[in-house]
C-alpha atoms as a PDB file:
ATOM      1  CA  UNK A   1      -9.139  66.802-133.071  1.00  0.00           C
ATOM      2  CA  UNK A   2     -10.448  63.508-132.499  1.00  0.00           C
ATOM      3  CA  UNK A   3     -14.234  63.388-132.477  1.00  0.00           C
ATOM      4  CA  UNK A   4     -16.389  60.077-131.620  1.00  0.00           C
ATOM      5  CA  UNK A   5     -19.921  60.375-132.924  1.00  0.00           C
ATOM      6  CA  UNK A   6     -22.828  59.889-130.715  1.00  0.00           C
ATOM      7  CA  UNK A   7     -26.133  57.552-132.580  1.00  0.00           C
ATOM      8  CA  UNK A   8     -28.243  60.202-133.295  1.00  0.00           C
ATOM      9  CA  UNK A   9     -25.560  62.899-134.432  1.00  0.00           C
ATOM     10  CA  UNK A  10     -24.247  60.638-136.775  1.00  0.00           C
ATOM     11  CA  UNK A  11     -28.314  59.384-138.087  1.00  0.00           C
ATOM     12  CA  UNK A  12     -28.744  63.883-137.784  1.00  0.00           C
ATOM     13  CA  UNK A  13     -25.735  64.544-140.194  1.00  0.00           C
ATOM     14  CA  UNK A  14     -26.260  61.927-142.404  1.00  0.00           C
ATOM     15  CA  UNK A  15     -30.061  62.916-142.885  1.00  0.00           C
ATOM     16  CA  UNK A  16     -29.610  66.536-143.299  1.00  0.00           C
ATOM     17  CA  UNK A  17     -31.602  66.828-139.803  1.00  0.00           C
ATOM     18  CA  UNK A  18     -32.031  70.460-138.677  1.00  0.00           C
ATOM     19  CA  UNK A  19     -31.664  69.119-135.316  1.00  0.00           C
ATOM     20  CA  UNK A  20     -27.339  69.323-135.783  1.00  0.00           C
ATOM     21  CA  UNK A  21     -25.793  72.942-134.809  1.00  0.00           C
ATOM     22  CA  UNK A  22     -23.923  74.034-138.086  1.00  0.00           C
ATOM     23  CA  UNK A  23     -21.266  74.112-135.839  1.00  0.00           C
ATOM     24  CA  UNK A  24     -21.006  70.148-135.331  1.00  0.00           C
ATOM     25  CA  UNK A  25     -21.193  70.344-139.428  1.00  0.00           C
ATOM     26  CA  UNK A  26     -18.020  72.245-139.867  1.00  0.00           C
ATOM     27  CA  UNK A  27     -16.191  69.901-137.222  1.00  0.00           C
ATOM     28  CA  UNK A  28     -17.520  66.718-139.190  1.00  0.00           C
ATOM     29  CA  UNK A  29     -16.344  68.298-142.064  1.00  0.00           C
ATOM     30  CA  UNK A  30     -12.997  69.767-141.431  1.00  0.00           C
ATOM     31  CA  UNK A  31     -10.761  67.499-142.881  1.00  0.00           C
ATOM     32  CA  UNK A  32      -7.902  67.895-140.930  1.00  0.00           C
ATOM     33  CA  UNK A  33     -10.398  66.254-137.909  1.00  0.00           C
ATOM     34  CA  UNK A  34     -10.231  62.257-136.805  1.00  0.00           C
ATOM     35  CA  UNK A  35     -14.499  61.495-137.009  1.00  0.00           C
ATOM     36  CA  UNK A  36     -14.765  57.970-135.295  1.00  0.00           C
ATOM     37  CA  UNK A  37     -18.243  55.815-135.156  1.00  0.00           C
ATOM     38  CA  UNK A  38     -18.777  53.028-132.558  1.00  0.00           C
ATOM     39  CA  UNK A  39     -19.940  49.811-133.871  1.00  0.00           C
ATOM     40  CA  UNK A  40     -22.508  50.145-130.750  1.00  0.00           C
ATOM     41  CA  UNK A  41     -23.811  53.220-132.997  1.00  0.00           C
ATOM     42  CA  UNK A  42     -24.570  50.794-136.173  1.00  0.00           C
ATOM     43  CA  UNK A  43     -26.250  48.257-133.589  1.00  0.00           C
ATOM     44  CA  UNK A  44     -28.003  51.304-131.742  1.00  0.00           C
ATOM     45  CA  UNK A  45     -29.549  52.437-135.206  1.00  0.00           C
ATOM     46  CA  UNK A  46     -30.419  49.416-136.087  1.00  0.00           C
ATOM     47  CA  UNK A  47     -32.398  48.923-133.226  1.00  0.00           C
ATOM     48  CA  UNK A  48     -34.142  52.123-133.467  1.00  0.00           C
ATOM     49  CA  UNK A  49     -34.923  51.033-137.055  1.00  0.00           C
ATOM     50  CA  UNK A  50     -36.238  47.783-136.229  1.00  0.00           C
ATOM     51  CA  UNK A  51     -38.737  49.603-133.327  1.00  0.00           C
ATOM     52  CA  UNK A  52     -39.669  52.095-136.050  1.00  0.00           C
ATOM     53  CA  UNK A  53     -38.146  55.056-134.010  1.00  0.00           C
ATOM     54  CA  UNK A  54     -36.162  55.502-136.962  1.00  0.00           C
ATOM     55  CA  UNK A  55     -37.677  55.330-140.854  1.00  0.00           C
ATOM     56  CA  UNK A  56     -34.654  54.146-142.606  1.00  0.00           C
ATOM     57  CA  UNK A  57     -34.909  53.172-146.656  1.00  0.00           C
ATOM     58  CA  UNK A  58     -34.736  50.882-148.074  1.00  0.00           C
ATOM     59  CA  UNK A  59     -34.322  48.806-144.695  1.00  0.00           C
ATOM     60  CA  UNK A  60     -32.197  49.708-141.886  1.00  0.00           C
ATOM     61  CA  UNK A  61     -29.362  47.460-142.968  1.00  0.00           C
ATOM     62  CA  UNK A  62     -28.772  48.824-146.753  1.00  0.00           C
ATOM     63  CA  UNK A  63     -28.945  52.648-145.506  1.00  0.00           C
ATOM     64  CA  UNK A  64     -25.970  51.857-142.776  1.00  0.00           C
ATOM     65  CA  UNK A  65     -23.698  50.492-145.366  1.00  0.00           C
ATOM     66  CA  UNK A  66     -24.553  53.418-147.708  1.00  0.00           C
ATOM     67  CA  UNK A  67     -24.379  55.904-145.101  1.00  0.00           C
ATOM     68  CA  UNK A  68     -21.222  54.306-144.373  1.00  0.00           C
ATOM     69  CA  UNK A  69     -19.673  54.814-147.760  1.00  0.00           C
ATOM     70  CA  UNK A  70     -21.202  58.299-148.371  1.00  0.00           C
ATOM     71  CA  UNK A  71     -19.884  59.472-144.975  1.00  0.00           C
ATOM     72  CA  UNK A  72     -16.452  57.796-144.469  1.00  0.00           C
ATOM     73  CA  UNK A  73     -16.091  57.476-140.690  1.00  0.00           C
ATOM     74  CA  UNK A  74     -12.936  55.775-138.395  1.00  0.00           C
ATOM     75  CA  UNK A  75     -14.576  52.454-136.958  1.00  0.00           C
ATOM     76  CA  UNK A  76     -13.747  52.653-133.101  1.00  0.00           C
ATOM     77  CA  UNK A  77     -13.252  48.975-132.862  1.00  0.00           C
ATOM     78  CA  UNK A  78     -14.619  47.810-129.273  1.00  0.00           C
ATOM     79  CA  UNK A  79     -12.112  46.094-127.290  1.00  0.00           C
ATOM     80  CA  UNK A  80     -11.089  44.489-124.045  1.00  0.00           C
ATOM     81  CA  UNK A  81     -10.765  48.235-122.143  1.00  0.00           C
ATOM     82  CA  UNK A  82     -13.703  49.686-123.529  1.00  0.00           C
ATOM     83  CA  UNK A  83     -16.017  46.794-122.068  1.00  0.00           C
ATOM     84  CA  UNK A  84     -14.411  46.957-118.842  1.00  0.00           C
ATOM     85  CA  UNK A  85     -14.352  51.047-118.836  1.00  0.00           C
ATOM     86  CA  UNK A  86     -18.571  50.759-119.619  1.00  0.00           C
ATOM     87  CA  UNK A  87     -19.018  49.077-116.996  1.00  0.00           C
ATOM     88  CA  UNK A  88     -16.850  51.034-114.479  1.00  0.00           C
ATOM     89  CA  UNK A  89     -17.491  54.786-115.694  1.00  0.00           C
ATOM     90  CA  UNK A  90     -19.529  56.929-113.720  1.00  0.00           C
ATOM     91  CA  UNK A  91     -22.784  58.201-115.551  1.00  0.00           C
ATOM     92  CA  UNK A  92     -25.994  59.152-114.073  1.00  0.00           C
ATOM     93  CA  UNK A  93     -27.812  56.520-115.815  1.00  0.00           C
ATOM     94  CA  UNK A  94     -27.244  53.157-117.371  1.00  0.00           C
ATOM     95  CA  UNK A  95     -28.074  53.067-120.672  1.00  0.00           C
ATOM     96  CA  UNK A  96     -25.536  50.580-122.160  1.00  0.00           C
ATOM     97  CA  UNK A  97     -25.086  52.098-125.649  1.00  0.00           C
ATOM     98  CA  UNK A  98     -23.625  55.264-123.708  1.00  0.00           C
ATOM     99  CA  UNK A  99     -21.739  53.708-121.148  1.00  0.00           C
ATOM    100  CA  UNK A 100     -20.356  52.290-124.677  1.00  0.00           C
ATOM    101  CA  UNK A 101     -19.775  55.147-126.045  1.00  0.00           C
ATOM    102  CA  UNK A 102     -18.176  57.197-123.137  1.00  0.00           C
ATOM    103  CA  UNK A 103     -15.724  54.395-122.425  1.00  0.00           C
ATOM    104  CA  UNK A 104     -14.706  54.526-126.086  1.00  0.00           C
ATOM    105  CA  UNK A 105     -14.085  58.119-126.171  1.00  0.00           C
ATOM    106  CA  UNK A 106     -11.879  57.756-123.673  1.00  0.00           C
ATOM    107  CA  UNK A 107      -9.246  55.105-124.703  1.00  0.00           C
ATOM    108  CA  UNK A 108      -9.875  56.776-128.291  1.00  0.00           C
ATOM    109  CA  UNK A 109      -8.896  59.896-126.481  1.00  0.00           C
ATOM    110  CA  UNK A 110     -11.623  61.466-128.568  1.00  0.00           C
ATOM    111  CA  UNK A 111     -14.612  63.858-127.990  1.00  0.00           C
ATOM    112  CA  UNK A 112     -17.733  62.995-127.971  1.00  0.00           C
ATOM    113  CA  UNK A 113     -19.679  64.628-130.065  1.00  0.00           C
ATOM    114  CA  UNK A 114     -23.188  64.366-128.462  1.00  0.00           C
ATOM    115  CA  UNK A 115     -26.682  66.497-128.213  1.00  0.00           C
ATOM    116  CA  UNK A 116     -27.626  64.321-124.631  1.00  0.00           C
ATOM    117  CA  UNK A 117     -27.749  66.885-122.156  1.00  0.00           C
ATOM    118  CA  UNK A 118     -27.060  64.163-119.871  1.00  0.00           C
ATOM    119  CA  UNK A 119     -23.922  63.386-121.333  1.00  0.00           C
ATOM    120  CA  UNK A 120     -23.283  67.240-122.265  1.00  0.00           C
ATOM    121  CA  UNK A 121     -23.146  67.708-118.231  1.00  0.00           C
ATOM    122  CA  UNK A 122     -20.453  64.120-117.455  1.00  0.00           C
ATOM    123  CA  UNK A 123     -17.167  65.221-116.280  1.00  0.00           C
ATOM    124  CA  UNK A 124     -16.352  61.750-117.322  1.00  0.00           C
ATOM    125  CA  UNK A 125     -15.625  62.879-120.696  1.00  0.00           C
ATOM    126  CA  UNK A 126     -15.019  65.691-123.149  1.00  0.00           C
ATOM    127  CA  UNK A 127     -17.810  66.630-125.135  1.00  0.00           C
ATOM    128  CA  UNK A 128     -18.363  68.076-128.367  1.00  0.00           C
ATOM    129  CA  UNK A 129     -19.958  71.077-128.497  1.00  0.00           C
END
């Protein structure tokens, strides 16, 4: 199965965060499933770092690119039908980074692997759980 990780699942399993359902665990783990992550996730966590949403050490910057070698992910490169699918798909609100990361999970044929209730209720894509 192809899964596409939403921002804060990926910041959640990376941190040890009690907020993730064991079940999302096992999926991330499983190796015989495809985890992807969004550059629009690295520039959404970013951004939460530098508003202080997020406490990341040492700086926001040196825990992606560990997190990124600790937790080997499938970079869902954004390209020419992804921008024109975000701006096209049909969600109930218009947060970019999600209209981002619906329109990837689509042309990545992937599920989204999300905790957003708003997203949980789309039609517009699958969703993991």
């Amino acid at each position: 199965m192809r899964l596409l990780l939403d921002t804060h699942i990926w910041i959640w399993y990376l941190t040890g965060s009690s907020s993730i359902t064991s079940r999302i665990r096992i999926a991330l783990e499983a190796e015989k499933n495809e985890v992807f992550l969004s550059p629009i996730s690295v520039w959404e966590a970013l951004l939460l770092g530098e508003k202080g949403r997020v406490k990341f050490q040492p700086d926001p910057a040196t825990w992606i690119r560990t997190a990124l070698e600790r937790f080997p992910v499938i970079e869902a490169a954004v390209n020419h039908e992804i921008a024109i699918r975000s701006r096209t798909v049909d969600l109930p609100h218009p947060d970019p980074a999600d209209r981002f990361l619906v329109a990837t999970a689509q042309v990545y044929h992937a599920r989204l692997v999300t905790a957003d209730r708003r997203l949980l209720r789309t039609k517009v894509v699958e969703t993991y759980p």
